[in-house]
Protein backbone atom coordinates (compact mmCIF):
# COMPACT_ATOMS: atom_id res chain seq x y z
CA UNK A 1 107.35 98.30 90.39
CA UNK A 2 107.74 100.70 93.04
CA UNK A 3 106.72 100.01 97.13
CA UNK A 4 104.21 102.86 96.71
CA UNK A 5 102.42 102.11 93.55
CA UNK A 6 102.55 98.05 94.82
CA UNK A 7 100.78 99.41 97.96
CA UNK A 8 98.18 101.52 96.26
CA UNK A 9 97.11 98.62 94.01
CA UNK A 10 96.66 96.48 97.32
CA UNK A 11 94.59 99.05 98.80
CA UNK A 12 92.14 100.41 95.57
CA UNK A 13 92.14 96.43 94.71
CA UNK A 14 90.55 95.59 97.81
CA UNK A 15 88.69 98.74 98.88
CA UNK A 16 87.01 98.59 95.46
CA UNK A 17 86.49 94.53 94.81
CA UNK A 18 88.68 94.58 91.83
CA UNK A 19 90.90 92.51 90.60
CA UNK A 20 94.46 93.71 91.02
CA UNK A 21 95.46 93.36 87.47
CA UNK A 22 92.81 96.31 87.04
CA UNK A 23 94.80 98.24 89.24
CA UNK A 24 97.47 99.89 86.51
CA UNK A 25 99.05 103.38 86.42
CA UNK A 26 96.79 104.52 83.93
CA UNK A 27 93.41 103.46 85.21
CA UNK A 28 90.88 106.04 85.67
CA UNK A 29 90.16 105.38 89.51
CA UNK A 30 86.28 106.57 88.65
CA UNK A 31 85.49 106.07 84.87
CA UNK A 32 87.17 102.76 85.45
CA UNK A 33 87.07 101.15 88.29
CA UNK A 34 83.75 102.16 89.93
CA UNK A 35 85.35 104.27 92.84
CA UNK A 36 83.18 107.13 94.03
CA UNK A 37 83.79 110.53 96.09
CA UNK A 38 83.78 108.31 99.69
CA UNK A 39 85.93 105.79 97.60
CA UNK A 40 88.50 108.20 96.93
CA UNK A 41 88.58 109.68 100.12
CA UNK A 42 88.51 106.07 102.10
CA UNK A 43 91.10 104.93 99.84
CA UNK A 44 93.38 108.09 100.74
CA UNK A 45 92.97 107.60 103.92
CA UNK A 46 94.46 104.15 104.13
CA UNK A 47 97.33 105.50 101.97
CA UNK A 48 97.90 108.64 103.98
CA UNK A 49 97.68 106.55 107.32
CA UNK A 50 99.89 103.63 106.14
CA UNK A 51 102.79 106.57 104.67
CA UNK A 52 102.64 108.68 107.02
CA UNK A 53 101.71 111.72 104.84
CA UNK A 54 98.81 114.45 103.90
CA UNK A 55 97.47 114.39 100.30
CA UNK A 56 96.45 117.80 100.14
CA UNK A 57 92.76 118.34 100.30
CA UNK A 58 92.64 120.93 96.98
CA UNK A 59 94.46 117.69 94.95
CA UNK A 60 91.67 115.38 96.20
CA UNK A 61 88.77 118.06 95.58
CA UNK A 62 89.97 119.97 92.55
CA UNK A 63 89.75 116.01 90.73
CA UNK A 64 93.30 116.48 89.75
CA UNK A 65 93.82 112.96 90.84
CA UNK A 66 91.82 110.86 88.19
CA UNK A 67 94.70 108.10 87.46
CA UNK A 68 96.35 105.54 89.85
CA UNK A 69 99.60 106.86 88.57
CA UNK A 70 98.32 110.49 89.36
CA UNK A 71 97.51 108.95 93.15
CA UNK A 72 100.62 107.36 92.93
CA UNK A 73 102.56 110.51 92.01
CA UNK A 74 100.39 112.59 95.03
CA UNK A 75 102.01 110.03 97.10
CA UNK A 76 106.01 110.21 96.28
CA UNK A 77 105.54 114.08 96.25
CA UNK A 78 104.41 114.16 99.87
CA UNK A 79 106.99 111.21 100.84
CA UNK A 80 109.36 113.62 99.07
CA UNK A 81 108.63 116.61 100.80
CA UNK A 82 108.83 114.65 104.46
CA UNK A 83 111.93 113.62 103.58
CA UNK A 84 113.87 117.19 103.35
C-alpha cells in the first residue's frame, strides 16, 4: 500500500465518518461514500496541504476525479511533477 493512498484513506475516512475499510481504490468518492462538492474540495485541501502540491482546479471541476484511486493518481502526478 503506498504512503499516498494510506494517507488519503486517513483523510476521506475521517472527513467523511466512514469506516476506513470503505476507503478502497475503487470507491466512488460521491456515489459511494456520501462526499459532496465542499467534501471534495475540503478533502483536497488536506491532501494538497499535507503534500505539498496543487491538484489542478479543471481535474477537481471537470469530475474527472470520481475514484479514490483517481484522487490517488491526481496526487503521485503532482508529487511527480515537483520532483523534476
Amino acid at each position: 500500500m503506498s504512503e499516498v493512498f494510506q494517507k488519503v484513506q486517513e483523510v476521506v475516512s475521517n472527513h467523511l465518518q466512514v469506516d476506513a475499510g470503505q476507503v478502497k481504490m475503487e470507491a466512488l468518492i460521491v456515489d459511494e461514500l456520501g462526499a459532496d462538492s465542499l467534501d471534495q474540495t475540503e478533502i483536497a485541501m488536506q491532501l494538497e496541504d499535507h503534500f505539498g502540491v496543487q491538484i489542478p482546479e479543471e481535474k477537481l471541476e471537470s469530475n474527472s476525479i470520481k475514484t479514490v484511486g483517481d484522487l490517488v493518481a491526481a496526487i503521485e502526478e503532482e508529487l511527480k511533477q515537483k520532483a523534476q
